[in-house]
N, C-alpha and C. Protein backbone atom coordinates (compact mmCIF):
# COMPACT_ATOMS: atom_id res chain seq x y z
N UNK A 1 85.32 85.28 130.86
CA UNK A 1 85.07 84.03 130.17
C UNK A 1 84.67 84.34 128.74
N UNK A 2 85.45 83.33 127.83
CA UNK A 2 84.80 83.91 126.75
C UNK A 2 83.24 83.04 125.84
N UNK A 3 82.78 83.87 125.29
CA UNK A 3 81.51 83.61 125.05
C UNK A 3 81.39 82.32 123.79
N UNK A 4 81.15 81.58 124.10
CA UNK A 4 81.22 79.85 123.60
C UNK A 4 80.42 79.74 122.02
N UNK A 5 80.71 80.09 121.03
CA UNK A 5 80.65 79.97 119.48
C UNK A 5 80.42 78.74 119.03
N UNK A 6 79.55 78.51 117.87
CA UNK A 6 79.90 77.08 117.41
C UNK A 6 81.09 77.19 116.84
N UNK A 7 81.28 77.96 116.06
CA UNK A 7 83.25 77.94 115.78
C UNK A 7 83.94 77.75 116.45
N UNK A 8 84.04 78.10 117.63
CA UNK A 8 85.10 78.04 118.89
C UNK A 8 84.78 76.18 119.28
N UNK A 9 83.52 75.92 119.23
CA UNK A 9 83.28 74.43 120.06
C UNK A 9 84.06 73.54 118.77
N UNK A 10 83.69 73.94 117.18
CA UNK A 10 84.44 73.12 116.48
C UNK A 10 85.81 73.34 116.32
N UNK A 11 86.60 74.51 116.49
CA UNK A 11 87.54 74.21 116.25
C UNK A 11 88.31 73.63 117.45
N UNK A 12 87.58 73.83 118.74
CA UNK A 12 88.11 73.54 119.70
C UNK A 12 88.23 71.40 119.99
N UNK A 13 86.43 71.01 118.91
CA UNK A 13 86.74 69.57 118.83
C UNK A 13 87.66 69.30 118.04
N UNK A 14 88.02 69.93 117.01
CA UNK A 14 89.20 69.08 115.84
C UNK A 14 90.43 69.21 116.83
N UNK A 15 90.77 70.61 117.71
CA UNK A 15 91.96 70.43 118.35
C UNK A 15 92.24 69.34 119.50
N UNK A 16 90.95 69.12 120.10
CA UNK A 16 91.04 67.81 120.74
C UNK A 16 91.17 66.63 119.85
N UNK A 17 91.06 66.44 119.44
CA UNK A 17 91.30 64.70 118.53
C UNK A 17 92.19 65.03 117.67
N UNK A 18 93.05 66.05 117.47
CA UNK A 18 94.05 66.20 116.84
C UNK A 18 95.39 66.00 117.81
N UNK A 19 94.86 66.47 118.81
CA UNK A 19 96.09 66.14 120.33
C UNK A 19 96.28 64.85 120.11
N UNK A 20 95.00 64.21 120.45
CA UNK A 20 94.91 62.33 121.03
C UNK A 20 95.32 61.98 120.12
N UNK A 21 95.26 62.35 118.84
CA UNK A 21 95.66 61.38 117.94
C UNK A 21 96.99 61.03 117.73
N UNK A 22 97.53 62.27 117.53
CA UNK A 22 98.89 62.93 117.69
C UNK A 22 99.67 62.26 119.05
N UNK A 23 99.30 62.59 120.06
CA UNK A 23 100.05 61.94 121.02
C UNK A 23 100.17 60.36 121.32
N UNK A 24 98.75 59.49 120.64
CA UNK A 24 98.83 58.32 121.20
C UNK A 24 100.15 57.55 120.02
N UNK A 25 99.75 57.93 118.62
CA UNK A 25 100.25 57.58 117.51
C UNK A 25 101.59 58.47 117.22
N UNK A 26 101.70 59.27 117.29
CA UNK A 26 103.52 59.51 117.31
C UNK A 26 104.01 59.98 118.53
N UNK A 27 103.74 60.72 119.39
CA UNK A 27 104.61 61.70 119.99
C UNK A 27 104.78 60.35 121.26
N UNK A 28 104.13 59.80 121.75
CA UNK A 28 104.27 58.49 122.05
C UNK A 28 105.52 57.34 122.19
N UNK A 29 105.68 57.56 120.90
CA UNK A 29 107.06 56.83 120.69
C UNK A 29 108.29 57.35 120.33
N UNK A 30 107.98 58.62 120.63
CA UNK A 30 109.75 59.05 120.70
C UNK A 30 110.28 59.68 122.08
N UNK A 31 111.03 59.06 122.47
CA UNK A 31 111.76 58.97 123.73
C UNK A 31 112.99 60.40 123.90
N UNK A 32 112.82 61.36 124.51
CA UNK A 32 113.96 62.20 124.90
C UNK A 32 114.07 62.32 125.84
N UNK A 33 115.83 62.18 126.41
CA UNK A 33 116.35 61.88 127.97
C UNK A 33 115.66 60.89 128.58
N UNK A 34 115.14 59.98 127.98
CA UNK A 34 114.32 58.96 128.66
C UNK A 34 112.78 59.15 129.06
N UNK A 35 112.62 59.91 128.49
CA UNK A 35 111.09 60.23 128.94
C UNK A 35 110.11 60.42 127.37
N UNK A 36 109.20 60.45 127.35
CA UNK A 36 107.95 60.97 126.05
C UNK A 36 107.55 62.42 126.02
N UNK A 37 107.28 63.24 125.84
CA UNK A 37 106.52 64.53 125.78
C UNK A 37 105.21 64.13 125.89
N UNK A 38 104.13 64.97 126.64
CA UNK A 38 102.90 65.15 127.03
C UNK A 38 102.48 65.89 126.54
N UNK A 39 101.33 65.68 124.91
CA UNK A 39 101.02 67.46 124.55
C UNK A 39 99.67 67.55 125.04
N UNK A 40 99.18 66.63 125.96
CA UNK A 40 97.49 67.03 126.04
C UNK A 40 97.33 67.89 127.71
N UNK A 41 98.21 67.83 128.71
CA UNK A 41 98.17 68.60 129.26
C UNK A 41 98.33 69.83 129.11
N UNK A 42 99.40 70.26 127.79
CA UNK A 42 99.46 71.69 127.56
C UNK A 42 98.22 72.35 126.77
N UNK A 43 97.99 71.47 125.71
CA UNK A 43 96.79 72.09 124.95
C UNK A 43 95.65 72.43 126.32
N UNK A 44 95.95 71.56 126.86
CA UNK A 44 94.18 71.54 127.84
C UNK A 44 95.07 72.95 128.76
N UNK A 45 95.93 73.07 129.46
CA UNK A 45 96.38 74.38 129.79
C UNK A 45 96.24 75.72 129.06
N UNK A 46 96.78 75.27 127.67
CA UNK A 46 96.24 75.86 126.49
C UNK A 46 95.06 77.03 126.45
N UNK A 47 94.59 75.51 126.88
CA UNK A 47 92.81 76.69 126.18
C UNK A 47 91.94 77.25 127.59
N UNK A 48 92.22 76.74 128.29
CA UNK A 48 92.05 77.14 129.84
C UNK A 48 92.48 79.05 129.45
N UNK A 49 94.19 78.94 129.28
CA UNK A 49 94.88 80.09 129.86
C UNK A 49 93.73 81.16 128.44
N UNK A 50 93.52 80.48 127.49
CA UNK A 50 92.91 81.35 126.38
C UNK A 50 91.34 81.54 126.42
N UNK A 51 90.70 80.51 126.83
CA UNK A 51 88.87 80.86 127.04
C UNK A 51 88.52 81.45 127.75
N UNK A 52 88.98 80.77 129.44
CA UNK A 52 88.53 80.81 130.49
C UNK A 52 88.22 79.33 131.52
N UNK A 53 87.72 79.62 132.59
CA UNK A 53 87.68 78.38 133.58
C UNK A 53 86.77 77.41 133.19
N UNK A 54 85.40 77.77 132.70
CA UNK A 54 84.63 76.87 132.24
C UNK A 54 84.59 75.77 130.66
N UNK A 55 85.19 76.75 129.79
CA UNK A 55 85.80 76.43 128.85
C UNK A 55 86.43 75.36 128.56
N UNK A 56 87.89 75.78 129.78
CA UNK A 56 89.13 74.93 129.54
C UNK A 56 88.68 73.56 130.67
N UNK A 57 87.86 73.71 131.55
CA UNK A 57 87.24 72.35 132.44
C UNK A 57 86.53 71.12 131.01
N UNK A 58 85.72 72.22 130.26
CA UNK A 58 85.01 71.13 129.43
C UNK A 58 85.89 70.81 128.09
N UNK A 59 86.97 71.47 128.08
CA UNK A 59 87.82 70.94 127.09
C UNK A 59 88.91 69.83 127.47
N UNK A 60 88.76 70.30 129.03
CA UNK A 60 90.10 68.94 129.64
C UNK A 60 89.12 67.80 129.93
N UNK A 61 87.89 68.14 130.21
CA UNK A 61 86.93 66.37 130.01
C UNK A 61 86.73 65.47 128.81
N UNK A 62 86.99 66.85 128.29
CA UNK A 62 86.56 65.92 126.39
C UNK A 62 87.47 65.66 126.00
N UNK A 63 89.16 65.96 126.39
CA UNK A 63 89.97 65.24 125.96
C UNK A 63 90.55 64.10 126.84
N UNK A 64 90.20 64.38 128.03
CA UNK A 64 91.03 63.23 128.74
C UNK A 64 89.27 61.69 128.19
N UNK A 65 88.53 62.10 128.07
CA UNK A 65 87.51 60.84 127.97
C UNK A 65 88.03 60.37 127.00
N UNK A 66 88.38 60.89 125.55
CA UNK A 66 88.80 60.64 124.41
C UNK A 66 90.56 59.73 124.22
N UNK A 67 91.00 60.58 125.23
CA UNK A 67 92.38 59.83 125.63
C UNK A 67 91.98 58.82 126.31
N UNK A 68 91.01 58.42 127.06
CA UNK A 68 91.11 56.83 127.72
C UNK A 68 90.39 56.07 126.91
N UNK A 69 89.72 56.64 126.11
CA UNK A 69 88.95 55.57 125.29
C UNK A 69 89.95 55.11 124.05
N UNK A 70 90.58 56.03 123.32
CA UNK A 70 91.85 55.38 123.09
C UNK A 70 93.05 54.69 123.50
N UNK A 71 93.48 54.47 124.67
CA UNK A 71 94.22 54.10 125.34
C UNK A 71 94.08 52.64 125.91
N UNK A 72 92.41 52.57 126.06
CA UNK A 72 91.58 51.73 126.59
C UNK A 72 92.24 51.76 128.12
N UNK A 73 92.04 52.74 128.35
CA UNK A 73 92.42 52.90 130.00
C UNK A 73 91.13 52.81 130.67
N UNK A 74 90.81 53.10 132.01
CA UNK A 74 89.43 53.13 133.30
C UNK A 74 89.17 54.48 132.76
N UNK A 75 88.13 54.48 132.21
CA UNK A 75 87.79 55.92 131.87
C UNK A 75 87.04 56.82 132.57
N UNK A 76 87.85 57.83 132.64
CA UNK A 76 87.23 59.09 133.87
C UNK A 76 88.09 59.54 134.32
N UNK A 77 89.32 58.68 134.51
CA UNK A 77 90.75 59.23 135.06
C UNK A 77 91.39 60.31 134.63
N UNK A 78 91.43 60.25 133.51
CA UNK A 78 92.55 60.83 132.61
C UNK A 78 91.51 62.73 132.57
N UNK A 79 89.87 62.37 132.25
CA UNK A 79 88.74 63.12 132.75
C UNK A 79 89.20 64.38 133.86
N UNK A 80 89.26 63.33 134.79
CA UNK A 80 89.12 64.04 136.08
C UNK A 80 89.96 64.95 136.27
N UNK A 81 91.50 64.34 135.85
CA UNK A 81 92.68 65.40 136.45
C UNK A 81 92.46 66.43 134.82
N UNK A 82 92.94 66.50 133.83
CA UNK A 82 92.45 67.63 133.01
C UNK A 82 91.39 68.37 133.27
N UNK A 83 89.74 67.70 133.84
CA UNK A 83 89.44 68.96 134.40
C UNK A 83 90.11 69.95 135.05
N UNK A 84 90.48 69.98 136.81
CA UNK A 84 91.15 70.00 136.94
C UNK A 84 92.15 71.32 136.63
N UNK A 85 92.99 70.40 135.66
CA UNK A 85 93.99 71.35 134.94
C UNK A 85 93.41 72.92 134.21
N UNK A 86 92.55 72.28 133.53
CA UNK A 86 91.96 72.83 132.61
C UNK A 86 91.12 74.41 132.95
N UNK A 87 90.52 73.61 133.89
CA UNK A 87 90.05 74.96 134.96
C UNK A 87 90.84 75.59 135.81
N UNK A 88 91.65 75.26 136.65
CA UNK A 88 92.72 76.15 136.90
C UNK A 88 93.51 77.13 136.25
N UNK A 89 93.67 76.40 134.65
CA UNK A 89 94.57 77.14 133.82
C UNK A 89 93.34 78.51 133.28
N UNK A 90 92.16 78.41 133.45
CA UNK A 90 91.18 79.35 132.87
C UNK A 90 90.88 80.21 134.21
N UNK A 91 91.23 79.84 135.38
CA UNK A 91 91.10 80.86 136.91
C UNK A 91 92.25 81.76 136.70
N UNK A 92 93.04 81.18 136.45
CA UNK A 92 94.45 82.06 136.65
C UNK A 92 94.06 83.07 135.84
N UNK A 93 93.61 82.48 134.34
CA UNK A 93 93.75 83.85 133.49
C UNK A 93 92.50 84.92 133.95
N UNK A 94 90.98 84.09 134.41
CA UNK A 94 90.02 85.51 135.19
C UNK A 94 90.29 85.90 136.13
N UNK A 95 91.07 85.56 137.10
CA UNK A 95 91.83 86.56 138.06
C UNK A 95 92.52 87.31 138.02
N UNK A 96 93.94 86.85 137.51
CA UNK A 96 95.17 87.26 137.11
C UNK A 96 95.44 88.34 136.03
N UNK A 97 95.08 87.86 134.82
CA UNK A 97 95.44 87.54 133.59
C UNK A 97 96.64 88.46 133.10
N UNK A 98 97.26 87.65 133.23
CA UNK A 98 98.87 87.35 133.29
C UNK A 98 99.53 87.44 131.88
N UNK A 99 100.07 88.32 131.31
CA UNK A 99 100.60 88.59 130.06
C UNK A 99 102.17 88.32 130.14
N UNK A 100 102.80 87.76 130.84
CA UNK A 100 104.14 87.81 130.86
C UNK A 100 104.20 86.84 129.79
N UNK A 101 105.26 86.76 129.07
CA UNK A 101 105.81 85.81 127.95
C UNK A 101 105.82 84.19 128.47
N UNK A 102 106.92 84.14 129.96
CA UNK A 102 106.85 82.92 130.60
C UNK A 102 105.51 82.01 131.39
N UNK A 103 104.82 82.49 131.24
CA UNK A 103 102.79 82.32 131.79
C UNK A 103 102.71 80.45 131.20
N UNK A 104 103.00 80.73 129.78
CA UNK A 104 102.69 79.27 129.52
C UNK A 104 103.32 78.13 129.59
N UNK A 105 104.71 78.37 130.01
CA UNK A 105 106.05 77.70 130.25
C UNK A 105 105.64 77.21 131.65
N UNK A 106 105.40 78.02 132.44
CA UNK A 106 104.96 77.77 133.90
C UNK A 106 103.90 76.86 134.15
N UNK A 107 102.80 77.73 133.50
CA UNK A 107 101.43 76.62 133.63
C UNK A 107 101.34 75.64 132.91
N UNK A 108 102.04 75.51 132.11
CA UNK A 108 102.26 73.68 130.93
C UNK A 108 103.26 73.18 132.20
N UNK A 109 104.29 73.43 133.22
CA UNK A 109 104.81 73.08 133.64
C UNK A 109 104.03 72.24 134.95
N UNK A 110 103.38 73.24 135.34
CA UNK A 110 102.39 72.52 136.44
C UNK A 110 101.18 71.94 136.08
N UNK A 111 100.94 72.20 134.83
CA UNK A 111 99.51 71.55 134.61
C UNK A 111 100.27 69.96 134.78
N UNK A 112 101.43 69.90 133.73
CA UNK A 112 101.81 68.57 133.08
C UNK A 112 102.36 67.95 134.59
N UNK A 113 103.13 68.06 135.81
CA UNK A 113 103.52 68.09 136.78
C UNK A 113 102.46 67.37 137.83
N UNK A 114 100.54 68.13 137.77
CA UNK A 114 99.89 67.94 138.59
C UNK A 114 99.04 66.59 137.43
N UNK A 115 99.23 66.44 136.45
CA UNK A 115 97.78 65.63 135.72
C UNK A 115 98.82 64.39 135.98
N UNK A 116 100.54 64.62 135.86
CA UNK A 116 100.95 63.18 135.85
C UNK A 116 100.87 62.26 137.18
N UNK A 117 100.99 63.61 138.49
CA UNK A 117 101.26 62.83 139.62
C UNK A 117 99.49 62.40 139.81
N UNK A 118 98.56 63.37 139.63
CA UNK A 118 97.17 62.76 139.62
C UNK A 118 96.90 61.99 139.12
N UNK A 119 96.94 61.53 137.81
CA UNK A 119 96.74 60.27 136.93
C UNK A 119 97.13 58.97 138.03
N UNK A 120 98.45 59.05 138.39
CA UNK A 120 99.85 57.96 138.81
C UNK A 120 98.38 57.81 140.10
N UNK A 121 98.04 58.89 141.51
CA UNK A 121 97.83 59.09 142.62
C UNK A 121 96.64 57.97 142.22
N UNK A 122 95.78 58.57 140.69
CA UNK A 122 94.17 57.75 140.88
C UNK A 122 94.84 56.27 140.54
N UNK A 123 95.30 56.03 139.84
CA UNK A 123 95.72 54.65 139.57
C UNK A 123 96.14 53.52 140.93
N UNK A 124 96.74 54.08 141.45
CA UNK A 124 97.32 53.76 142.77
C UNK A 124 95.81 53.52 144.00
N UNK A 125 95.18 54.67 144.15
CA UNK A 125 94.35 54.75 144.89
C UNK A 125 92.62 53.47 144.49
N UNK A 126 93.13 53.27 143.33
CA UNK A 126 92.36 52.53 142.75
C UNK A 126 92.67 50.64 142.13
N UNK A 127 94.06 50.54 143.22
CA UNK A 127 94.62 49.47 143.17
C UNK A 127 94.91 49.01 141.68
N UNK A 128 95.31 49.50 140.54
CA UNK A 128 95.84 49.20 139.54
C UNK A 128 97.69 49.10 140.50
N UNK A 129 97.53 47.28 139.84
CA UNK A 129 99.17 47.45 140.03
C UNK A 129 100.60 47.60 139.12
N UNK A 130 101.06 48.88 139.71
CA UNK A 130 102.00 49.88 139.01
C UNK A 130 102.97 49.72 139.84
N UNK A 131 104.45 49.75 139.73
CA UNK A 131 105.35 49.88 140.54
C UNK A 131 105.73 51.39 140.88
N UNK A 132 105.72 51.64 142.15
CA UNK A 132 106.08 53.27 142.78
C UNK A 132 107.59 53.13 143.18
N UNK A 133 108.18 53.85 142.48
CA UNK A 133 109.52 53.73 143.03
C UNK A 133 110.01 55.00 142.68
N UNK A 134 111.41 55.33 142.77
CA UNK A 134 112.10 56.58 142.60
C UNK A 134 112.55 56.89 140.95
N UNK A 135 112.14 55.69 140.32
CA UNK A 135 112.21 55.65 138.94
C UNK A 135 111.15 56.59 138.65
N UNK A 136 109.87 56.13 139.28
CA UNK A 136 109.06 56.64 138.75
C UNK A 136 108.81 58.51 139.22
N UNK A 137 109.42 58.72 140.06
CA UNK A 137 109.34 60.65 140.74
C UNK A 137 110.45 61.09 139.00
N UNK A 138 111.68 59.97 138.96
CA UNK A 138 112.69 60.67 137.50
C UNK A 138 111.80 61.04 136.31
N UNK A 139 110.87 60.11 136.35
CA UNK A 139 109.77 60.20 135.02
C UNK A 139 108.89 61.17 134.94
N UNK A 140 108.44 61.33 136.54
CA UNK A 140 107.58 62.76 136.16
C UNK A 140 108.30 63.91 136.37
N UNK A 141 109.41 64.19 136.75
CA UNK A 141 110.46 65.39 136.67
C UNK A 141 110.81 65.56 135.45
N UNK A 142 111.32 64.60 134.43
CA UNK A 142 111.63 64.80 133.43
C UNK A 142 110.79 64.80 132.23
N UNK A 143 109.55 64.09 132.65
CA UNK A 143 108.60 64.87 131.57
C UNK A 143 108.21 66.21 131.70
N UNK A 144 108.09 66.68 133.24
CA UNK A 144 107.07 67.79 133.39
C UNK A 144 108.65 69.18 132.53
N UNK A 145 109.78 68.63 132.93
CA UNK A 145 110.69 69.70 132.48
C UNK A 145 110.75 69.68 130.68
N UNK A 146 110.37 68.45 130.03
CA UNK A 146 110.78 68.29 128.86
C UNK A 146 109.06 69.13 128.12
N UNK A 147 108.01 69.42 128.75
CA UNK A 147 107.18 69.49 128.52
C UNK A 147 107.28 71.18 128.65
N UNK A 148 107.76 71.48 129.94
CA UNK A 148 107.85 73.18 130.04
C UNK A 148 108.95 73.90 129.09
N UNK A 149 109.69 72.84 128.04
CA UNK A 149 110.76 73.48 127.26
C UNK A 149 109.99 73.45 125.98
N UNK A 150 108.59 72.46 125.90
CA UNK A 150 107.73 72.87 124.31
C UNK A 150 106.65 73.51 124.75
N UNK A 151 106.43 74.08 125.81
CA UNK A 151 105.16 74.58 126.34
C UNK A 151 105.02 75.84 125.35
N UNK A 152 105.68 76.82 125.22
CA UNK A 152 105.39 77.49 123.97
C UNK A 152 104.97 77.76 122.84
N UNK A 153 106.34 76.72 121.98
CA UNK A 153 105.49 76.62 120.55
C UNK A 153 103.86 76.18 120.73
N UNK A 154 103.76 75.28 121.61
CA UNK A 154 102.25 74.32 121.85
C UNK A 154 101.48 75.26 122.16
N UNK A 155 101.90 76.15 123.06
CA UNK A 155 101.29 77.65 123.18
C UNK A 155 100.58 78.26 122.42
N UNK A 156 101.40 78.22 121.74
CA UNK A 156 101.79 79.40 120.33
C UNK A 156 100.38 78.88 119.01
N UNK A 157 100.81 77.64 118.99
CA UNK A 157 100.05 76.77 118.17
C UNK A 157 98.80 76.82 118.44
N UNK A 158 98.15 76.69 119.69
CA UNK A 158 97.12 76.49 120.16
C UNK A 158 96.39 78.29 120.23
N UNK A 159 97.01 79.12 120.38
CA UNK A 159 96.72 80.30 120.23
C UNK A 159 96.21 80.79 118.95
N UNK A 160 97.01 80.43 118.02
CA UNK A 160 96.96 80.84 116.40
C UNK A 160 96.04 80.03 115.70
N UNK A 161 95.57 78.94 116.48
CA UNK A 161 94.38 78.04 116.13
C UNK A 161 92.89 78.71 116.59
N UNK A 162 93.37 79.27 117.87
CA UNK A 162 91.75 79.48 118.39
C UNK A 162 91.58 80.87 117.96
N UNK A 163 92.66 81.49 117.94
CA UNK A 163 92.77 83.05 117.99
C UNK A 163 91.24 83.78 116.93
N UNK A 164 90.95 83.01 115.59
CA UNK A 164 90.15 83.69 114.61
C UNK A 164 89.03 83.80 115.47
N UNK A 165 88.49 82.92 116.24
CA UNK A 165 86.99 82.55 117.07
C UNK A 165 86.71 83.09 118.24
N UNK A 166 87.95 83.54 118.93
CA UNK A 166 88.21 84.18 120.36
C UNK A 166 87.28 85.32 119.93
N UNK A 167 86.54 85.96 121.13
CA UNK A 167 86.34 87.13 121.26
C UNK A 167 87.23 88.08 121.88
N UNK A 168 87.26 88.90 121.54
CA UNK A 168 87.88 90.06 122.16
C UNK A 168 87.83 90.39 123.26
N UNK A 169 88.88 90.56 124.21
CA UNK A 169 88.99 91.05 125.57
C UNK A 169 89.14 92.22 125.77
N UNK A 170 87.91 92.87 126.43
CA UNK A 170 87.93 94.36 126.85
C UNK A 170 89.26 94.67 127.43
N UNK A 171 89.32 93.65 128.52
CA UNK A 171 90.46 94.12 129.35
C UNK A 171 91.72 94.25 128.81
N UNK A 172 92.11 93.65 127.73
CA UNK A 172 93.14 93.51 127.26
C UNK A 172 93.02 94.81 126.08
N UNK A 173 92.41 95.02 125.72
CA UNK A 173 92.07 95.96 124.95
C UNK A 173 92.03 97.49 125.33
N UNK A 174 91.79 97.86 126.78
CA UNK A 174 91.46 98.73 127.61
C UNK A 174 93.16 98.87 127.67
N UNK A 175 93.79 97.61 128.03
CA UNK A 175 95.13 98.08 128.77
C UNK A 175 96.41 98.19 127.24
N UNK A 176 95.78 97.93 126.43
CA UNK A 176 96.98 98.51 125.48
C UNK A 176 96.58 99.61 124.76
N UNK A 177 95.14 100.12 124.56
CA UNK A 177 94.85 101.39 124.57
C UNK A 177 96.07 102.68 125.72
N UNK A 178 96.22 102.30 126.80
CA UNK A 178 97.01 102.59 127.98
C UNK A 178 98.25 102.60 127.64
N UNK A 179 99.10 101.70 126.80
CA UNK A 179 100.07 101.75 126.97
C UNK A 179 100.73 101.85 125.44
N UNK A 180 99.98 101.89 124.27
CA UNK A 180 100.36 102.74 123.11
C UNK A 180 100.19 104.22 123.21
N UNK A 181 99.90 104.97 123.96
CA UNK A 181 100.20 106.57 124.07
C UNK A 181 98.39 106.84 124.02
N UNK A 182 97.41 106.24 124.44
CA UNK A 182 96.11 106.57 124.54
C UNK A 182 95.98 107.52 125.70
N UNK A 183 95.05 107.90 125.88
CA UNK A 183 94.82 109.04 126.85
C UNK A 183 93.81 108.07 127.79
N UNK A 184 94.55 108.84 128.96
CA UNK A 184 94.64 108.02 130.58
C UNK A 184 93.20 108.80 130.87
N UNK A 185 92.06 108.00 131.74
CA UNK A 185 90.94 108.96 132.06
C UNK A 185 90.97 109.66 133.15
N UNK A 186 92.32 109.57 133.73
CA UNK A 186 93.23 110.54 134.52
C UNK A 186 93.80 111.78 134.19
N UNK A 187 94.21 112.04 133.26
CA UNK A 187 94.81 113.26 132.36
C UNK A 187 93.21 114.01 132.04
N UNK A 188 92.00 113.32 131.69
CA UNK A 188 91.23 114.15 130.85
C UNK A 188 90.95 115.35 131.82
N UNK A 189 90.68 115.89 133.07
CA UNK A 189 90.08 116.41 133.96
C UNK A 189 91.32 117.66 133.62
């Protein structure tokens, strides 16, 4: 987990209200293959896959509260499942931690996949009336796919944002020591 900075908490608030803003006010209204792009599940995957579990939990609360209070949605919803996301996407990386190139393609894929059908599930379960139909399974297939084809750059973006404030990972540090031609503490003997 990484160790929580006031730099890291601010740059991590401007990147939240830079999402919401961004998504409610443009990305919102442009339609591809019939669907919108979702960038607040990836950022909140985002910073999960880059802090850690606790991190990316309190970064997917502070943006989904912020997204319903703009939205003027039941607020807590939007909360709940980015937790959620958010923390999952920060387990994977203290268990795992998963360097393959495709990591964020995948997990923007399921983050965006699990916050839409959760969002849809609390709404439903909470008698807001929404129509459930097979229209609606096309909508979350084709966002969650239109979302895992920008999961990258958003990646990318969100990386090169937090990257100055991040602390340094031993582990990651340990293992490319390893694999630029460093000496193995196997060989020393």
């Amino acid at each position: 987990m990484a160790h929580v900075t006031p730099q890291l908490l601010f740059r991590a608030a401007l990147l939240g209200v830079a999402v919401v803003v961004l998504q409610v006010a443009a990305i919102s209204q442009v339609y591809l293959f019939g669907t919108n792009a979702d960038l607040t599940p990836l950022v909140v995957a985002a910073v999960g896959l880059l802090c850690g579990s606790l991190p990316g939990a309190v970064f997917g609360f502070a943006v989904g509260l912020f997204f319903d209070a703009a939205l003027l949605q039941t607020m807590g919803l939007s909360s709940l499942v980015f937790v959620v996301a958010g923390y999952w996407a920060g387990r994977l990386r203290e268990l795992r931690d998963p360097q393959a190139a495709v990591v964020p393609m995948i997990v923007g894929a399921a983050a965006t996949a699990f916050t839409t059908v959760g969002f849809g599930m609390m709404n439903f379960l909470l008698g807001v009336d929404a129509p459930v139909s097979f229209l609606l399974l096309r909508q979350i297939l084709a966002t969650t796919v239109l979302n895992a084809l920008i999961a990258l750059p958003v990646f990318a973006l969100v990386r090169r944002w937090l990257s100055p404030v991040l602390p340094e990972d031993p582990r990651r540090r340990r293992r490319r020591a390893y694999t630029t031609g460093g000496l193995s503490p196997l060989s020393r003997a």
